[in-house]
Each structure stands twice: as C-alpha cells, then as structure tokens.
PDB file of N, CA and C in Angstrom:
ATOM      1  N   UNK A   1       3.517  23.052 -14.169  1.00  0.00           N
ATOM      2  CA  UNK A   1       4.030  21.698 -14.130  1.00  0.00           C
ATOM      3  C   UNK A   1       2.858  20.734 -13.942  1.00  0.00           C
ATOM      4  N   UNK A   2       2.900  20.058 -14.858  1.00  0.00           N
ATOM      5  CA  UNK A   2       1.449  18.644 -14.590  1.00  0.00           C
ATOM      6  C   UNK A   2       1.894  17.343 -13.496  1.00  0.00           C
ATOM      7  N   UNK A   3       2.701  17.340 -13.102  1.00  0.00           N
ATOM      8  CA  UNK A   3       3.002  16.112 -11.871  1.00  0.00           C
ATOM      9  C   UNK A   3       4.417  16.949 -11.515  1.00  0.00           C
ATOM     10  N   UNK A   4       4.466  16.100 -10.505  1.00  0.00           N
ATOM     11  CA  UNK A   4       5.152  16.417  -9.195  1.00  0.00           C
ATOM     12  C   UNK A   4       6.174  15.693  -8.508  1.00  0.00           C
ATOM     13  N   UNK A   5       6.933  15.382  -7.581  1.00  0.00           N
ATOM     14  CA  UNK A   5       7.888  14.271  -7.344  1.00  0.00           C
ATOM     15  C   UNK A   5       6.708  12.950  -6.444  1.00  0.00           C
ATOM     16  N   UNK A   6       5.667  13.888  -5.803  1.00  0.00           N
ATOM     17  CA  UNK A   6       5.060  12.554  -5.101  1.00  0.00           C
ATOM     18  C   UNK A   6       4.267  12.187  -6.362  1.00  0.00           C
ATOM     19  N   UNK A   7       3.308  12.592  -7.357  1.00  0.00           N
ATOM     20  CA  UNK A   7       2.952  11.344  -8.407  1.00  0.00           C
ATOM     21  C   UNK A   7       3.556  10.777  -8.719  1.00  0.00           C
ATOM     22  N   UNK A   8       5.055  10.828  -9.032  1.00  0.00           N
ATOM     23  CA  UNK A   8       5.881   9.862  -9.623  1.00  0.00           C
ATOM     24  C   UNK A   8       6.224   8.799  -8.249  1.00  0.00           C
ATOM     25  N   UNK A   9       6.293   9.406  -7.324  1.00  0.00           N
ATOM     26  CA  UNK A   9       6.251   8.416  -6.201  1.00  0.00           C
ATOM     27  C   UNK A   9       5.593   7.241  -6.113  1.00  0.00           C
ATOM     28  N   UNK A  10       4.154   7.580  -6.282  1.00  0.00           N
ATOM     29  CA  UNK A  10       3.020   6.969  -6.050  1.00  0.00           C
ATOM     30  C   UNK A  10       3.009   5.943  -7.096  1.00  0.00           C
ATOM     31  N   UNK A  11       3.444   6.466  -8.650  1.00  0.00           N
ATOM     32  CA  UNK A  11       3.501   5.425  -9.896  1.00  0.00           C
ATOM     33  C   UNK A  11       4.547   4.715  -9.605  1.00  0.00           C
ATOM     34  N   UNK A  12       5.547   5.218  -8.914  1.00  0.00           N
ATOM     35  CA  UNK A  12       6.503   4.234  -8.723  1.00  0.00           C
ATOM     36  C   UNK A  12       6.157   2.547  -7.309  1.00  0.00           C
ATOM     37  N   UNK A  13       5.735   3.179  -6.479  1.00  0.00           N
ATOM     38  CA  UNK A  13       5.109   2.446  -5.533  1.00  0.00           C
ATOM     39  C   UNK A  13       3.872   1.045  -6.155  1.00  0.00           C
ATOM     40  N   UNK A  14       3.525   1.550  -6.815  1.00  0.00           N
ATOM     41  CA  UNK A  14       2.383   1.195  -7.646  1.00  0.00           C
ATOM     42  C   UNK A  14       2.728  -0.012  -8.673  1.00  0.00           C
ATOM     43  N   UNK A  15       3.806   0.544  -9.352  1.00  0.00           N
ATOM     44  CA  UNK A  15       4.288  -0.639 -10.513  1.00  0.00           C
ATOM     45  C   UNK A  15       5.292  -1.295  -9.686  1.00  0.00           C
ATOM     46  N   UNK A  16       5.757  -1.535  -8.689  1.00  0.00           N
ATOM     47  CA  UNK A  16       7.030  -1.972  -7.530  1.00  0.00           C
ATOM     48  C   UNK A  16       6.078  -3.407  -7.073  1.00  0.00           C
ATOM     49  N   UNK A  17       4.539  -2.885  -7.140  1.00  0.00           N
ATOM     50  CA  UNK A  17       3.442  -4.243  -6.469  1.00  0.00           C
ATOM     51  C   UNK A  17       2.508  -4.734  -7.367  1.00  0.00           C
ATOM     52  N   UNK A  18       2.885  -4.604  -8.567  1.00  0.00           N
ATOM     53  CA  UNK A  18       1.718  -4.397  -9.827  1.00  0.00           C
ATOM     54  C   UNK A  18       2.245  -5.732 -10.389  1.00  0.00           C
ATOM     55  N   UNK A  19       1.709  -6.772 -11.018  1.00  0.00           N
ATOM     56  CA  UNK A  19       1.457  -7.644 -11.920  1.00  0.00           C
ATOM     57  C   UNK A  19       2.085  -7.405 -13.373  1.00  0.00           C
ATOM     58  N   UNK A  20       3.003  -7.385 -13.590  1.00  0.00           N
ATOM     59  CA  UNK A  20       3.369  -6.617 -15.030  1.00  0.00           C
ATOM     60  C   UNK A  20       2.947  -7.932 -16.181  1.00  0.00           C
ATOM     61  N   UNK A  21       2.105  -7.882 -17.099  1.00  0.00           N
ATOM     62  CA  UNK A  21       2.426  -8.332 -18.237  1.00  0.00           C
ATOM     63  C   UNK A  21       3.108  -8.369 -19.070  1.00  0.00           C
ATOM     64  N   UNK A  22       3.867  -9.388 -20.054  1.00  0.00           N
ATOM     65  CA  UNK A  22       4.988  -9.075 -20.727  1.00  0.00           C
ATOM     66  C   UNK A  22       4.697  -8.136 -21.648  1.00  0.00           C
ATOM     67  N   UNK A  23       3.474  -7.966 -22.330  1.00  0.00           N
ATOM     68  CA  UNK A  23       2.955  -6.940 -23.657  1.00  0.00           C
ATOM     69  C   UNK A  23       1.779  -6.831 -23.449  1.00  0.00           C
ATOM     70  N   UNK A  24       1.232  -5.491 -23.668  1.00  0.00           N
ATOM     71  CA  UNK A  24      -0.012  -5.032 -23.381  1.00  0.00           C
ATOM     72  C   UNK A  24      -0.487  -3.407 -24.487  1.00  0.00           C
ATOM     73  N   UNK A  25      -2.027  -3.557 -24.950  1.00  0.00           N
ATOM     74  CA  UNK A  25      -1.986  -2.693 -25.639  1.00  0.00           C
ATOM     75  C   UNK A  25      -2.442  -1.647 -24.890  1.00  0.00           C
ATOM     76  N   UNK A  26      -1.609  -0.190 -25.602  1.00  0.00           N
ATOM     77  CA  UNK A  26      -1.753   0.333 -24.362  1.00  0.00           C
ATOM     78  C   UNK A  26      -3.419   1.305 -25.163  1.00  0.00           C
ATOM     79  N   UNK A  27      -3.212   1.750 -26.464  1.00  0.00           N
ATOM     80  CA  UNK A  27      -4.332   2.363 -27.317  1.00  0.00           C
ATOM     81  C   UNK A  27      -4.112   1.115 -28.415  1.00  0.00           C
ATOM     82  N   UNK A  28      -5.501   1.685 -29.279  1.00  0.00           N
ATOM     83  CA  UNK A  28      -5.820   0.961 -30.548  1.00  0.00           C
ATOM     84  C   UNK A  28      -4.252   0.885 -31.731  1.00  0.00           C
ATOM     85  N   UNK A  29      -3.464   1.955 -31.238  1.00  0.00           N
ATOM     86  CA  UNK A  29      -2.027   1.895 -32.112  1.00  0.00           C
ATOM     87  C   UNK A  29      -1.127   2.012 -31.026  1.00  0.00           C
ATOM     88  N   UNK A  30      -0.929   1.480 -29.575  1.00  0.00           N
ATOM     89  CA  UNK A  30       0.298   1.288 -29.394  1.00  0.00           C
ATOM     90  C   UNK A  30       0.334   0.327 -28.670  1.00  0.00           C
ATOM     91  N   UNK A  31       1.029  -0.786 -29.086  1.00  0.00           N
ATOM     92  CA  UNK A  31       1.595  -1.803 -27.907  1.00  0.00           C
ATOM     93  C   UNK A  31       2.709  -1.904 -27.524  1.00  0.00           C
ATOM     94  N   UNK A  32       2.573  -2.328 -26.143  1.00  0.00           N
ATOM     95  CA  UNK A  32       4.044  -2.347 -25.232  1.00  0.00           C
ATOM     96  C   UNK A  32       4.223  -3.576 -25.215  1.00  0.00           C
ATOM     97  N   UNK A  33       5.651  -3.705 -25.633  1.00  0.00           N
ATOM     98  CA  UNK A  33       6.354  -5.529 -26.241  1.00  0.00           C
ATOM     99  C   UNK A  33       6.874  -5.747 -24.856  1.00  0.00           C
ATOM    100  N   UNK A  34       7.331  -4.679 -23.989  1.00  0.00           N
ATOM    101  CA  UNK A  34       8.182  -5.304 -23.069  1.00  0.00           C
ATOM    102  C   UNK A  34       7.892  -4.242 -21.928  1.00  0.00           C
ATOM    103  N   UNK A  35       7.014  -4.938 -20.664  1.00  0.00           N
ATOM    104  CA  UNK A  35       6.143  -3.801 -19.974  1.00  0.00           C
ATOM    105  C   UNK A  35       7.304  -3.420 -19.038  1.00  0.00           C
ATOM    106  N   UNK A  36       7.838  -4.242 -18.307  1.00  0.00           N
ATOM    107  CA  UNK A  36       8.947  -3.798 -17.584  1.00  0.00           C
ATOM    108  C   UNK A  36       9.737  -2.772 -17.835  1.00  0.00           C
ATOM    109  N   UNK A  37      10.491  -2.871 -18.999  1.00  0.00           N
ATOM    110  CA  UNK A  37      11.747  -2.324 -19.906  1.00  0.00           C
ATOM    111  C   UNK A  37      10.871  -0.977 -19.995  1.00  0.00           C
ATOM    112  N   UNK A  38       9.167  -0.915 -20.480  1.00  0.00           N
ATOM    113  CA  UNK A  38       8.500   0.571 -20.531  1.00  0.00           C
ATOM    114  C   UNK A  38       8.369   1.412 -19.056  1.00  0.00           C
ATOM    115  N   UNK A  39       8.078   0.566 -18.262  1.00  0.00           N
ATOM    116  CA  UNK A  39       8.097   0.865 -16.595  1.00  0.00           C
ATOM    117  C   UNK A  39       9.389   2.096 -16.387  1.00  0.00           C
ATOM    118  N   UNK A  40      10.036   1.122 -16.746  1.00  0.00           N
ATOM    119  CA  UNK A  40      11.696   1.475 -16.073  1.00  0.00           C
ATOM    120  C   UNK A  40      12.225   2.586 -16.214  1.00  0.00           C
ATOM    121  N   UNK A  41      12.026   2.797 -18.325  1.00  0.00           N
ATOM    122  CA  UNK A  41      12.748   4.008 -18.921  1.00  0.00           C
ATOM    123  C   UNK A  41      11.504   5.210 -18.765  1.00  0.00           C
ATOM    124  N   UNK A  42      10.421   4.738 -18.629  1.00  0.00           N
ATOM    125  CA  UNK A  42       9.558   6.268 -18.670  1.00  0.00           C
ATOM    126  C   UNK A  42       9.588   6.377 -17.245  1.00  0.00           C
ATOM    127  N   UNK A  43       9.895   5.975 -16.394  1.00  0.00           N
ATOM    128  CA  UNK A  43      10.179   6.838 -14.901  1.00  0.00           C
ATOM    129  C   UNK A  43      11.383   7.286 -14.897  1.00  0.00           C
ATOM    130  N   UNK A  44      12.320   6.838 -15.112  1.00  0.00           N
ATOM    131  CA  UNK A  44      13.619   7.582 -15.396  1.00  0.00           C
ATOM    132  C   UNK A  44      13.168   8.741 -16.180  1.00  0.00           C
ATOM    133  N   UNK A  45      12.480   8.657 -16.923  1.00  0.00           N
ATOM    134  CA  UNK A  45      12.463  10.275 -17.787  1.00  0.00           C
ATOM    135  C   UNK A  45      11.495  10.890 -17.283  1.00  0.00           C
ATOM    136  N   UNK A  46      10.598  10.246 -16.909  1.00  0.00           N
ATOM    137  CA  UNK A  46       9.497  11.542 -15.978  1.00  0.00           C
ATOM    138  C   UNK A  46      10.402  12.246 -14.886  1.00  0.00           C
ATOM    139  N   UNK A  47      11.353  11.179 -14.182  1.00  0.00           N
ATOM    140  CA  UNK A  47      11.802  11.595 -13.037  1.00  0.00           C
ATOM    141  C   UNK A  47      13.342  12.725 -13.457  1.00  0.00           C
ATOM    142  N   UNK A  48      13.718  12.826 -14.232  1.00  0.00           N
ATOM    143  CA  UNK A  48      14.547  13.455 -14.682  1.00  0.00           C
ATOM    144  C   UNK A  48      14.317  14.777 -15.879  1.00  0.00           C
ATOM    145  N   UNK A  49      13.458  14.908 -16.547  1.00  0.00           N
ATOM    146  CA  UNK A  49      12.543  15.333 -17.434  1.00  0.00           C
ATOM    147  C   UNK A  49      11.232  16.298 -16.554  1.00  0.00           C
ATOM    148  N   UNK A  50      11.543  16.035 -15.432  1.00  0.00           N
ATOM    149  CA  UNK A  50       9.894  16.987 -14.447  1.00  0.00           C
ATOM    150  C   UNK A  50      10.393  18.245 -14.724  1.00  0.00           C
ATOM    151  N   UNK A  51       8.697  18.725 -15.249  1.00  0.00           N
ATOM    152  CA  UNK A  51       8.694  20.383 -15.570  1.00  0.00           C
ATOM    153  C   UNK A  51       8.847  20.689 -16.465  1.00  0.00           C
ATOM    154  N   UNK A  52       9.540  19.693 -17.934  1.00  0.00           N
ATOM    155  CA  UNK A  52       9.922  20.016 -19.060  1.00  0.00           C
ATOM    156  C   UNK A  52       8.787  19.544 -20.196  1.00  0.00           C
ATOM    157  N   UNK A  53       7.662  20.461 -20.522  1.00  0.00           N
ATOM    158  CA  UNK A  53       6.375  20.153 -21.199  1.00  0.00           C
ATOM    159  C   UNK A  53       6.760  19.126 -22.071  1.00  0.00           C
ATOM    160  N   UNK A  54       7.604  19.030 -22.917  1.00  0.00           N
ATOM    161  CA  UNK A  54       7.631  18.048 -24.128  1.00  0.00           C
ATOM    162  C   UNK A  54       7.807  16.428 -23.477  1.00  0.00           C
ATOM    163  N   UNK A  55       8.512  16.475 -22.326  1.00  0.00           N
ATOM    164  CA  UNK A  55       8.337  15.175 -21.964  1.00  0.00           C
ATOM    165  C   UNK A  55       7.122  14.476 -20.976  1.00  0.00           C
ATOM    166  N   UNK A  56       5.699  15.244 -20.870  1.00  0.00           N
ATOM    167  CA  UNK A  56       5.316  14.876 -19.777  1.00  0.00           C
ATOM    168  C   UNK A  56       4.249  13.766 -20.649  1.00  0.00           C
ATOM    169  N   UNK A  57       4.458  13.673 -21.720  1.00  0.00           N
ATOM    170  CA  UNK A  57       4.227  11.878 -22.200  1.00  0.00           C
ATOM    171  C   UNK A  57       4.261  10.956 -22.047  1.00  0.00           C
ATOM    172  N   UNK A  58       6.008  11.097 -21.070  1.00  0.00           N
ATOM    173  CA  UNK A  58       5.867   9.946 -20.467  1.00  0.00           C
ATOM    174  C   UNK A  58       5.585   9.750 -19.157  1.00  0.00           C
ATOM    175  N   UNK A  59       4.608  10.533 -18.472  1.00  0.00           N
ATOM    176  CA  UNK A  59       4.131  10.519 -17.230  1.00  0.00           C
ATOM    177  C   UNK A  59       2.919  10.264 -17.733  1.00  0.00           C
ATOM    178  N   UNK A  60       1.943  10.416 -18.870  1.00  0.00           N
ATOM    179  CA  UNK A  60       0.825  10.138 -19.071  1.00  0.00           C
ATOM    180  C   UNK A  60       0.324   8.591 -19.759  1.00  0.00           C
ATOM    181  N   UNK A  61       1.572   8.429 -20.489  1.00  0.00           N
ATOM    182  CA  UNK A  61       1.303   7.009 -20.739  1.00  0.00           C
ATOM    183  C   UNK A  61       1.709   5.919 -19.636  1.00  0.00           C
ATOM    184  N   UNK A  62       2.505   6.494 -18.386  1.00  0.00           N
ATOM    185  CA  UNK A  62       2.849   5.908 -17.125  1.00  0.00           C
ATOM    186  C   UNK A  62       1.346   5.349 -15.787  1.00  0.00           C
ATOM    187  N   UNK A  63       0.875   6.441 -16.354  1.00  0.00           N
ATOM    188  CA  UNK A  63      -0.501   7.044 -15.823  1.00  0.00           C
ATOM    189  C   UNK A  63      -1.451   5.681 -16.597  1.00  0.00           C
ATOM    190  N   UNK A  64      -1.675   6.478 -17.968  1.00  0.00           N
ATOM    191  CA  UNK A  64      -2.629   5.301 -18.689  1.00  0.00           C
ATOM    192  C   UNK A  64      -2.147   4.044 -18.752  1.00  0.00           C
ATOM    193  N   UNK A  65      -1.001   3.548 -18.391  1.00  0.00           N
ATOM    194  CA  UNK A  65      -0.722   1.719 -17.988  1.00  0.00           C
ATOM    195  C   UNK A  65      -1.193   1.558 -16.535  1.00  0.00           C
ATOM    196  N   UNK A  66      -1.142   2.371 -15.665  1.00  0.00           N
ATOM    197  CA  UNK A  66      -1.454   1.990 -14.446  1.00  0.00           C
ATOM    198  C   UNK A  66      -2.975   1.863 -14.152  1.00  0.00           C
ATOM    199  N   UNK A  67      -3.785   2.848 -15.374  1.00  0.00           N
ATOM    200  CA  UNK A  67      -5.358   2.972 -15.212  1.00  0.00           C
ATOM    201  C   UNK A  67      -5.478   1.219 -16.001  1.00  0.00           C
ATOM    202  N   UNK A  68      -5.152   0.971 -17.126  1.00  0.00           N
ATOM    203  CA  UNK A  68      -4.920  -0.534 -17.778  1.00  0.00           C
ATOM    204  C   UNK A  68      -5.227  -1.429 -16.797  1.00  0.00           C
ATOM    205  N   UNK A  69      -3.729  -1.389 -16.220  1.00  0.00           N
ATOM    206  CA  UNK A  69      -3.557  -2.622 -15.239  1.00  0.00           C
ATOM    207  C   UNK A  69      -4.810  -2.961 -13.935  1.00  0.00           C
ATOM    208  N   UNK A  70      -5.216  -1.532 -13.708  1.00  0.00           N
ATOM    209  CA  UNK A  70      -5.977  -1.393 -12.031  1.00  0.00           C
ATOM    210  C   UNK A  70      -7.574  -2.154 -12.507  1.00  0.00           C
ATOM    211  N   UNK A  71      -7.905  -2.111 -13.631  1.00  0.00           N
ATOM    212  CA  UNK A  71      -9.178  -2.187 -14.587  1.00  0.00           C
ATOM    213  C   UNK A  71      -9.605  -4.003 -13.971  1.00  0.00           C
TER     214      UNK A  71
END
C-alpha cells in the first residue's frame, strides 16, 4: 500500500488551511479549472479507494498540488 489513513490525514489538514486557487496547472498537460471541486473528489477517492493500486493517482496528484501550492 503507498499511503495510509494518516497521509490522507495530513493532506487533508493541509488543504482545510491552504489558499486554494480557482485553476492551477498542475503539469505541462493538466490543468485544474476548479481546485476545490479537485480537493474534494480526490480525497473522497483516496479515502475510499486506499490499497486499491489503480487508484493511488489520486493520492499522487493530491500530493503534487500540495508540493504546487507549498512552493
């Protein structure tokens, strides 16, 4: 398993005090139109989805917005 219930903790804690921009790129091909609305549904699926390899995408692009934002 690549994360755990406390990383998702911690990302959750994290974007709860974080500055959200409305759109932000996250790579050279993906932008996020609506950062909140991305917040919201990829913790719901990390947090429901833990342990299941095909979804841990969205714990990594959860990950790479939070490295974004901290920059």
């Amino acid at each position: 398993m690549k994360y755990a219930d406390k990383e998702i903790q911690e990302l959750e804690e994290f974007f709860k005090t974080a500055t959200l921009p409305d759109s932000i790129e996250l790579h050279h091909s993906t932008v996020i139109t609506d950062v909140k609305a991305f917040v919201h549904s990829h913790l719901q699926i990390a947090k429901l989805r833990q342990g299941v390899p095909v979804f841990e995408g969205f714990y990594d692009r959860l990950v790479l917005l939070k490295e974004k934002l901290s920059q």
